[in-house]
C-alpha atoms as a PDB file:
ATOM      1  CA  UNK A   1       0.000   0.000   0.000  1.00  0.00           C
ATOM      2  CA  UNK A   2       2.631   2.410   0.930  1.00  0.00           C
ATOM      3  CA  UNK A   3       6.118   1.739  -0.577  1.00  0.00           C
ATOM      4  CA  UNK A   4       8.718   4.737   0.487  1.00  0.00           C
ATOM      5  CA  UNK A   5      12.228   4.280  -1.730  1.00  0.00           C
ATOM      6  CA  UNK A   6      15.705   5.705  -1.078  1.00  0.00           C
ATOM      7  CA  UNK A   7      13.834   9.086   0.360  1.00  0.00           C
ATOM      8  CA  UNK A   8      16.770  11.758   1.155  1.00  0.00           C
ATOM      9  CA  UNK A   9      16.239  14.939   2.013  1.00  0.00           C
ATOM     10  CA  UNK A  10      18.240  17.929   3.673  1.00  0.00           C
ATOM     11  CA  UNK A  11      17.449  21.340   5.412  1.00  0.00           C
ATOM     12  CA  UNK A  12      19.503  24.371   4.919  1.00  0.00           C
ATOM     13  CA  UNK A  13      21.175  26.051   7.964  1.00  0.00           C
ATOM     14  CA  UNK A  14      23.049  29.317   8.654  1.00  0.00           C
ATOM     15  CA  UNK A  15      22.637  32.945   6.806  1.00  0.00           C
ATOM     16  CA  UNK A  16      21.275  33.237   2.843  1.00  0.00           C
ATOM     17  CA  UNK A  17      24.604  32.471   0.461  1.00  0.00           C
ATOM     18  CA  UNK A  18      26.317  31.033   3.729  1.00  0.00           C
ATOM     19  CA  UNK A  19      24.017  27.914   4.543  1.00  0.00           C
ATOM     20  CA  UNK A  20      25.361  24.113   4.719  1.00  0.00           C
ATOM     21  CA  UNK A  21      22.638  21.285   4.166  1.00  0.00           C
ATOM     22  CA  UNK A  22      22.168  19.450   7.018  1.00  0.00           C
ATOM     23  CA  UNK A  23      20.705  15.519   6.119  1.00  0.00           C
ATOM     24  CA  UNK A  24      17.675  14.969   7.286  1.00  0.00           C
ATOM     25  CA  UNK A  25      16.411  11.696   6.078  1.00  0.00           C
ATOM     26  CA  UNK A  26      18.861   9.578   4.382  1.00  0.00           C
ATOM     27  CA  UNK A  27      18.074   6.821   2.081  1.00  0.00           C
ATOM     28  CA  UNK A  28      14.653   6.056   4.021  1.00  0.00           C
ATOM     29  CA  UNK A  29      12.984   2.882   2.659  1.00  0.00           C
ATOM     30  CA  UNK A  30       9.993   1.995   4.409  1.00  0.00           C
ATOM     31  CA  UNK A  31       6.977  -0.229   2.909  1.00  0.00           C
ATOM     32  CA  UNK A  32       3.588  -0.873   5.031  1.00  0.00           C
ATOM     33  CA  UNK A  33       1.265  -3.629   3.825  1.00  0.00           C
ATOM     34  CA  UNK A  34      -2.866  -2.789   3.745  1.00  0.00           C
ATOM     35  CA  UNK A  35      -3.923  -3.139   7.279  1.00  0.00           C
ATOM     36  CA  UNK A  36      -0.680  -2.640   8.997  1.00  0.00           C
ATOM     37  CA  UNK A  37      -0.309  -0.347  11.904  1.00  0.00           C
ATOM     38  CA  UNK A  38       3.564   1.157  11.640  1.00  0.00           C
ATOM     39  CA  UNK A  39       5.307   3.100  14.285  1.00  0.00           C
ATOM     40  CA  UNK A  40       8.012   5.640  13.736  1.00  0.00           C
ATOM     41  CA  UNK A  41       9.763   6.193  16.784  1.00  0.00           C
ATOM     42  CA  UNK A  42      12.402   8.818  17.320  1.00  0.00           C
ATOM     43  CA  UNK A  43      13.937  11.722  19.481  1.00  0.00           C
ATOM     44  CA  UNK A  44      12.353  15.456  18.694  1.00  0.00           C
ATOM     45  CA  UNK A  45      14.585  16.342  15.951  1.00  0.00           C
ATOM     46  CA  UNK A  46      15.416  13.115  14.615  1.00  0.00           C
ATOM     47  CA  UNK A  47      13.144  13.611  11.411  1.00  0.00           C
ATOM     48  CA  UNK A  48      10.123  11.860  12.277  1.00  0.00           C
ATOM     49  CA  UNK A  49       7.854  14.150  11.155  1.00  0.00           C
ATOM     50  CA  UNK A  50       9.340  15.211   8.466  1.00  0.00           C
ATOM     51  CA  UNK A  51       8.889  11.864   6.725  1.00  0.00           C
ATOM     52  CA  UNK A  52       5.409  11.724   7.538  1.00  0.00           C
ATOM     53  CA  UNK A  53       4.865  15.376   6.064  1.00  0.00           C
ATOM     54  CA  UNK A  54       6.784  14.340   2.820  1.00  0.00           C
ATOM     55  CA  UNK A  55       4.843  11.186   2.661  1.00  0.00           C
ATOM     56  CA  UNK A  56       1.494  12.972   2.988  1.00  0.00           C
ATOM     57  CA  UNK A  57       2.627  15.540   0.005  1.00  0.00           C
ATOM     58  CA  UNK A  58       2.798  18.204   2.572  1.00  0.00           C
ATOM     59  CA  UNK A  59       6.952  18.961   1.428  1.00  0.00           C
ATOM     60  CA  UNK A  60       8.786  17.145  -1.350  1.00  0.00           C
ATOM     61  CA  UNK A  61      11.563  14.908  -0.838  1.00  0.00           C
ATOM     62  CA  UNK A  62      14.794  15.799  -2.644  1.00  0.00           C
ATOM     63  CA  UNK A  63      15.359  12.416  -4.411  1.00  0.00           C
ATOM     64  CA  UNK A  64      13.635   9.016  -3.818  1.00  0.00           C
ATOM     65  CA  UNK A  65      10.304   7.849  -4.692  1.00  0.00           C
ATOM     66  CA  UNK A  66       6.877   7.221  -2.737  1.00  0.00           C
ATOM     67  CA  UNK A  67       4.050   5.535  -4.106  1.00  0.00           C
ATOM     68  CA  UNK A  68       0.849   4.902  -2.627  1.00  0.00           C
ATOM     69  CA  UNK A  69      -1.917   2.049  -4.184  1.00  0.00           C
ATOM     70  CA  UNK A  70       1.205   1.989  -6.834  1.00  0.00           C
ATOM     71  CA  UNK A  71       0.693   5.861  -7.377  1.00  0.00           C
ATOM     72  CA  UNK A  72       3.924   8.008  -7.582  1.00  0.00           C
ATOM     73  CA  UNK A  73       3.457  11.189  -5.501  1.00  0.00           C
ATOM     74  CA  UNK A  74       6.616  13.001  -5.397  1.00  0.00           C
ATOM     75  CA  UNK A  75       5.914  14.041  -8.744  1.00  0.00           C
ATOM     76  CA  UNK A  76       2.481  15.000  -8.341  1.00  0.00           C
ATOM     77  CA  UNK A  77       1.527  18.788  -8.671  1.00  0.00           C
ATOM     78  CA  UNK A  78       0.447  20.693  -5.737  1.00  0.00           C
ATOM     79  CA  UNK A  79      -3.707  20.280  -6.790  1.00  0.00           C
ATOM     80  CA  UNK A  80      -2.922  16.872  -7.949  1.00  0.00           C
ATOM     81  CA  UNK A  81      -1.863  15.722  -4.536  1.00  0.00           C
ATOM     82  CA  UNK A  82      -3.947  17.688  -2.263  1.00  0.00           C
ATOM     83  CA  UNK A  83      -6.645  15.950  -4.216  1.00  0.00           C
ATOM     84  CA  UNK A  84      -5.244  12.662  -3.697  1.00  0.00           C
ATOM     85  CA  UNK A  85      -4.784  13.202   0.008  1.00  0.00           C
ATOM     86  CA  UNK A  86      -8.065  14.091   0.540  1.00  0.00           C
ATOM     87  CA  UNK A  87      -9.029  10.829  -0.992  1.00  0.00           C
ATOM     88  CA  UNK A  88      -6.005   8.724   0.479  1.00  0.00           C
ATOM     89  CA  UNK A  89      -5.312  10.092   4.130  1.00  0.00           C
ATOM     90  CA  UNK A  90      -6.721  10.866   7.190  1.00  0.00           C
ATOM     91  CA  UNK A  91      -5.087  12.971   9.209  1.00  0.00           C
ATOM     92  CA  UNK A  92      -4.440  12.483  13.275  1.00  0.00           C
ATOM     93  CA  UNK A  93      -2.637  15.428  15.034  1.00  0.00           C
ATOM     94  CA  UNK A  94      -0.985  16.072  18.704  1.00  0.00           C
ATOM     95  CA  UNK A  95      -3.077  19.426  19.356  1.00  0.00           C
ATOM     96  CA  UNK A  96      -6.007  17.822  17.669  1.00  0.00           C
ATOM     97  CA  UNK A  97      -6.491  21.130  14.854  1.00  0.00           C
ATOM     98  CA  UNK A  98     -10.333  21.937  15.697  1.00  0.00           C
ATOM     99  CA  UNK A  99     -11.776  24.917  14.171  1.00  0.00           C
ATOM    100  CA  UNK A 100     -12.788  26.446  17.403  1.00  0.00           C
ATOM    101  CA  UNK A 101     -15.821  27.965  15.881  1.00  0.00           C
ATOM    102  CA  UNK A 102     -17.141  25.143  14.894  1.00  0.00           C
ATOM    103  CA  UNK A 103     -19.332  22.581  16.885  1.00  0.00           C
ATOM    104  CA  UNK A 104     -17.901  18.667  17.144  1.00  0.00           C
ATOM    105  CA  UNK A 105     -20.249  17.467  14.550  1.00  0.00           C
ATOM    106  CA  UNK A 106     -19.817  20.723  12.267  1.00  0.00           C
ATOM    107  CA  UNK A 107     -15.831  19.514  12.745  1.00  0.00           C
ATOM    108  CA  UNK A 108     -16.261  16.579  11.410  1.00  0.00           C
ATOM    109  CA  UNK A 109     -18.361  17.253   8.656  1.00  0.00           C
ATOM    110  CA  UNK A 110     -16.274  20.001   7.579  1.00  0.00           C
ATOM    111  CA  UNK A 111     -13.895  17.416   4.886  1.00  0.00           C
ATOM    112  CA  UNK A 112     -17.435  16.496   3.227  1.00  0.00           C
ATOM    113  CA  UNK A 113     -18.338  19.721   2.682  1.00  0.00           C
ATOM    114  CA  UNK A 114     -15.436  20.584   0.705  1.00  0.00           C
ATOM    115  CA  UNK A 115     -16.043  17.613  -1.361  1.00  0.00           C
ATOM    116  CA  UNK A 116     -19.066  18.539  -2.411  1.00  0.00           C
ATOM    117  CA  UNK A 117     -21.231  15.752  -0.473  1.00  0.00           C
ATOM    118  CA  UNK A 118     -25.278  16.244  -0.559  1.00  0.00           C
ATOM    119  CA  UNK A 119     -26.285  17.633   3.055  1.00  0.00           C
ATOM    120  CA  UNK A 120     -28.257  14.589   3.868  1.00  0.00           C
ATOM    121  CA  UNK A 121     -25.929  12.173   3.711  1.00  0.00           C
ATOM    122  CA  UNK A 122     -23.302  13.742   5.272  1.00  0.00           C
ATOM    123  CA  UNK A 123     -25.209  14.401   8.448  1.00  0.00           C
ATOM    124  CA  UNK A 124     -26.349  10.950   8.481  1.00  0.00           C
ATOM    125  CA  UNK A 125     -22.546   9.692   8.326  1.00  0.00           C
ATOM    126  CA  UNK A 126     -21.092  12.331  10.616  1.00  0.00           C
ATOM    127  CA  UNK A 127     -23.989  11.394  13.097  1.00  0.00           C
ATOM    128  CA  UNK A 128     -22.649   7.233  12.355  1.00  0.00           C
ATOM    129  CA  UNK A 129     -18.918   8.359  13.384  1.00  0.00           C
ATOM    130  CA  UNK A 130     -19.579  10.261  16.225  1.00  0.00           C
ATOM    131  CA  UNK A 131     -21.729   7.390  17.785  1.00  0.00           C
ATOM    132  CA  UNK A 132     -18.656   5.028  16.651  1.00  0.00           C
ATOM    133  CA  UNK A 133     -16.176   7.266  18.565  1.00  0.00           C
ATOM    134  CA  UNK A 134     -18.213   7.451  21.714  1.00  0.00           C
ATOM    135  CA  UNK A 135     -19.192  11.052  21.409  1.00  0.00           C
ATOM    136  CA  UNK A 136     -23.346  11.602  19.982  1.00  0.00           C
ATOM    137  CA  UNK A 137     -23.794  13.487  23.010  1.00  0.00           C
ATOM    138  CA  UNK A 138     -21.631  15.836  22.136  1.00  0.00           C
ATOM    139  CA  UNK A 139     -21.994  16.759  18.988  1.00  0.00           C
ATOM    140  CA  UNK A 140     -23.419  20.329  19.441  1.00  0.00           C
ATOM    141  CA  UNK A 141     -20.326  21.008  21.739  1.00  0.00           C
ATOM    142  CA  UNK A 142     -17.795  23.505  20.801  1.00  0.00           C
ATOM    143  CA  UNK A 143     -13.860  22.473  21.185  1.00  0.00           C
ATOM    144  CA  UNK A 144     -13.376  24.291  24.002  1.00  0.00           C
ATOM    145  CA  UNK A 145     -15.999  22.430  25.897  1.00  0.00           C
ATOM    146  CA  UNK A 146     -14.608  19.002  25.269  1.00  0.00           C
ATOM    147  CA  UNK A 147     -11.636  16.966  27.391  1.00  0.00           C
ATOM    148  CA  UNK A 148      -8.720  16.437  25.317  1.00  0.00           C
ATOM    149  CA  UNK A 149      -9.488  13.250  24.795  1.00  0.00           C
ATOM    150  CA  UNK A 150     -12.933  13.885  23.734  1.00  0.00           C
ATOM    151  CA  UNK A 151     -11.132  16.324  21.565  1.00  0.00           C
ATOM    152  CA  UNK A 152      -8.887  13.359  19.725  1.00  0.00           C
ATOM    153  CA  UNK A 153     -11.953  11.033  19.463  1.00  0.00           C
ATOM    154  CA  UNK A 154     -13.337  14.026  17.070  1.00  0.00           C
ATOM    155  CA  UNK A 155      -9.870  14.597  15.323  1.00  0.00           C
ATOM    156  CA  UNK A 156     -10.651  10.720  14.702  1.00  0.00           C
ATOM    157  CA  UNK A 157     -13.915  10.899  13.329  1.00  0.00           C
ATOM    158  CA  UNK A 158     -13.154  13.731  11.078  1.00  0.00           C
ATOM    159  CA  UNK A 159     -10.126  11.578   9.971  1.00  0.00           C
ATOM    160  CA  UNK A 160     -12.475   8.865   9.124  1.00  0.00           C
ATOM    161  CA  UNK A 161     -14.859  10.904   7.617  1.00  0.00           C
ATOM    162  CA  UNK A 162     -14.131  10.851   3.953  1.00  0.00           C
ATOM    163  CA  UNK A 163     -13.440   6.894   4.225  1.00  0.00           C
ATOM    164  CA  UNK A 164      -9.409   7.070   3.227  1.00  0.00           C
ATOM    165  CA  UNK A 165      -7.704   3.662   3.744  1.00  0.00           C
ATOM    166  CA  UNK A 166      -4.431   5.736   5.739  1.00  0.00           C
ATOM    167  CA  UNK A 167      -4.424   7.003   8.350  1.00  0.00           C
ATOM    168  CA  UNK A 168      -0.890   9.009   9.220  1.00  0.00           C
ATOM    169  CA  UNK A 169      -1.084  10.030  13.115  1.00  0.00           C
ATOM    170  CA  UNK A 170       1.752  12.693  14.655  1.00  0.00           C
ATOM    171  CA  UNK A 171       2.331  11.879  18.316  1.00  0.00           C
ATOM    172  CA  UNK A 172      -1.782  11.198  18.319  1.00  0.00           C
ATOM    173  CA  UNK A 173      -1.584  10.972  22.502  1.00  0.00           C
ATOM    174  CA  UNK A 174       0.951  13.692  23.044  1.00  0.00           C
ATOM    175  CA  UNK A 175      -1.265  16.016  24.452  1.00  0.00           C
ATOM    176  CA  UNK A 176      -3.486  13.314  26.789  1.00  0.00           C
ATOM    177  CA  UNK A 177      -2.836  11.679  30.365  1.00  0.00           C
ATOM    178  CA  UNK A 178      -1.653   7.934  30.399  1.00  0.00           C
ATOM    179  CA  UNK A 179      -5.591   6.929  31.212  1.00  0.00           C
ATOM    180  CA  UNK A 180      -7.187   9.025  28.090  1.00  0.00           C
ATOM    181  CA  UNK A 181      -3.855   7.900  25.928  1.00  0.00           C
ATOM    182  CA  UNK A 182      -4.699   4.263  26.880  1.00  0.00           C
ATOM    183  CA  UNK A 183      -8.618   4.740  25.422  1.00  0.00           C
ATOM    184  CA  UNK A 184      -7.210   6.396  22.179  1.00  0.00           C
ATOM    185  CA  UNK A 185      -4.942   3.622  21.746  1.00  0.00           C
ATOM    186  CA  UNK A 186      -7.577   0.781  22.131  1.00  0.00           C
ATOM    187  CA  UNK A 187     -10.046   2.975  19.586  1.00  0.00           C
ATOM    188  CA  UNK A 188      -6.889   2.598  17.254  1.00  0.00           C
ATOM    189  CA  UNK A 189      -6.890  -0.909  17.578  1.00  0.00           C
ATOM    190  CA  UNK A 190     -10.095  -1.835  17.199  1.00  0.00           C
ATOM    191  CA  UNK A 191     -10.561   1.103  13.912  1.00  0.00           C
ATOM    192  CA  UNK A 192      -7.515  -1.329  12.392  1.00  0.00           C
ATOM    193  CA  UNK A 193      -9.263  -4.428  13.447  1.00  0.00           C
ATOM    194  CA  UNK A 194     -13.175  -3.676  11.822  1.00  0.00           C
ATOM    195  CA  UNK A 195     -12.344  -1.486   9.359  1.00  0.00           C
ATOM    196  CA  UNK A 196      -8.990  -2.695   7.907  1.00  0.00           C
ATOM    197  CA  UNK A 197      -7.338   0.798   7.979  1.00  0.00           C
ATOM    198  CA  UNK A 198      -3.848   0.949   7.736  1.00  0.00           C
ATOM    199  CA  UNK A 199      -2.051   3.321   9.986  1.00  0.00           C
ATOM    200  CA  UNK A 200       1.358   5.277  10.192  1.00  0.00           C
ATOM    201  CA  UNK A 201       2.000   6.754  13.566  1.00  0.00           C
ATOM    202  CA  UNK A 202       5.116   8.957  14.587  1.00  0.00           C
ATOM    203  CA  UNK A 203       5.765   8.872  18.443  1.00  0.00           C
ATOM    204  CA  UNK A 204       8.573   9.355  20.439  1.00  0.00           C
ATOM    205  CA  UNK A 205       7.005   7.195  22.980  1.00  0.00           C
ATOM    206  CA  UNK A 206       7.467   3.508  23.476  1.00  0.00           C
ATOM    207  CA  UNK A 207       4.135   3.171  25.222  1.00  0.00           C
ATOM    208  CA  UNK A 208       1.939   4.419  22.136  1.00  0.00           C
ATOM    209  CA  UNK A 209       4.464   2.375  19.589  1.00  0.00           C
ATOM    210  CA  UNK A 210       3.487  -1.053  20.989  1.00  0.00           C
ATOM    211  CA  UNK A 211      -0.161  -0.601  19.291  1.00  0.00           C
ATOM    212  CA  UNK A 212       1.820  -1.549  16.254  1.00  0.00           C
ATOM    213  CA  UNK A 213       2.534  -5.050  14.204  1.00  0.00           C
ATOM    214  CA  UNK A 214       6.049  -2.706  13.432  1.00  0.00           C
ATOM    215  CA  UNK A 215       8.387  -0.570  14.605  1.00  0.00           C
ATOM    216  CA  UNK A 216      11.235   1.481  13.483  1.00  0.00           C
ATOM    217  CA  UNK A 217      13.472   4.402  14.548  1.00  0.00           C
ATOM    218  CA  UNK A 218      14.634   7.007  12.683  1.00  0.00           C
ATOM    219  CA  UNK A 219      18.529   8.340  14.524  1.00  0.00           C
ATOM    220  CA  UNK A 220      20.546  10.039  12.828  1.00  0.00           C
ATOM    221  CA  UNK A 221      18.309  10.018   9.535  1.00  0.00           C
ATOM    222  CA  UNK A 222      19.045   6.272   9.158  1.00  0.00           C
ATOM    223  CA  UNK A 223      15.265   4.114   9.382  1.00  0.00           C
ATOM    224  CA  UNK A 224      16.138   1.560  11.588  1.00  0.00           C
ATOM    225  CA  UNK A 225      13.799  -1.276  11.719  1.00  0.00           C
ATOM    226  CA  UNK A 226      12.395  -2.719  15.218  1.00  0.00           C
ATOM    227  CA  UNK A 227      11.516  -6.051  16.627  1.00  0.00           C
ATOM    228  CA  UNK A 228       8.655  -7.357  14.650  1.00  0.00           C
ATOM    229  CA  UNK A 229       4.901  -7.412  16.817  1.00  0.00           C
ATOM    230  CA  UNK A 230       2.553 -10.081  17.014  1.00  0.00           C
ATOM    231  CA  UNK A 231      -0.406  -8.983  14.648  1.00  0.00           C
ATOM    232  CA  UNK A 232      -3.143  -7.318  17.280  1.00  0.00           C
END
């Protein structure tokens, strides 16, 4: 499903005319079967998410290839892959990235608005996640009125939303306490288990990388790969 090649990339440092490239990612292979939940661990700094924002077409890598479903997207123009990400990934984040004026069900349905979907049916299917994710009680409840976990469990359901089969997830507990962390983690598990989504999740946390059939490490821009897991 995913198949990352070779990826290198470098940042610039120091003064305009004056900068050295630092490596960042060097030679990165990675591949991540349909279904699979993969963890990138690694230290803050080590490049973590900068692999996840090249693989979701966020930056481009400098050489290497990434296909998705056998779909090159390094060489895809800007609309051409924020098309196919809308259609491809769902997106988990640390801060969760709620629009604060909007209500937990208007959150959600936001990503089916922009593709166009008739009102009717997307109320009916935002109404299906937010029952799925534990949270139909709050669905007229603004951001600010929610727990952080309750919070995540709608960065979830918007994720899910638009039905992509990835799901890439930066540091997805970060922000929660180890009892909240431990009831995202399980709604991870059992998202991969009934719906067959595959999932990619950076962490520099040990803890949330043991929801995954495999690890790796990035250090020193080098993927390292982990000790295999016992499929959940």
């Amino acid at each position: 499903m995913i198949e990352i090649q070779d990826l290198e990339h470098t940042f610039a440092i120091g003064k305009k005319g004056k900068e050295r490239r630092v490596p960042v990612l060097k030679g990165v292979t990675l591949h991540v079967g349909k279904g699979e939940i993969v963890a990138i661990l690694g230290k803050s700094g080590s490049g973590k998410s900068t692999l996840l924002n090249i693989l979701a077409g966020f930056m481009s890598p400098e050489s290497g290839s990434i296909k998705i479903n056998n779909q090159e997207t390094a060489t895809l123009k800007e609309a051409e892959m924020a098309n196919f990400r809308l259609e491809n990934f769902g997106f988990i984040f640390q801060n969760f990235q709620l629009m604060p004026g909007l209500t937990a069900f208007e959150n959600v349905e936001l990503p089916l608005k922009i593709k166009g979907m008739a009102v009717q049916d997307r109320k009916a299917k935002v109404q299906r996640l937010l029952e799925k994710v534990g949270l139909a009680e709050v669905a007229g409840h603004y951001p600010n009125e929610l727990s952080g976990g309750q919070q995540q469990r709608v960065s979830i359901a918007r994720a899910l939303v638009t039905d992509p089969p990835i799901l890439l997830a930066d540091e997805p507990t970060g922000s929660l306490d180890s009892e909240t962390e431990e009831d995202i983690l399980a709604l991870i598990r059992s998202l991969n288990q009934t719906l067959g989504l595959t999932f990619v999740i950076i962490t520099h946390d040990d803890e949330v990388a043991d929801v995954a059939h495999r690890q790796y490490r990035l250090h020193d821009g080098e993927l390292v790969k982990g000790a295999k897991r016992h499929a959940i």
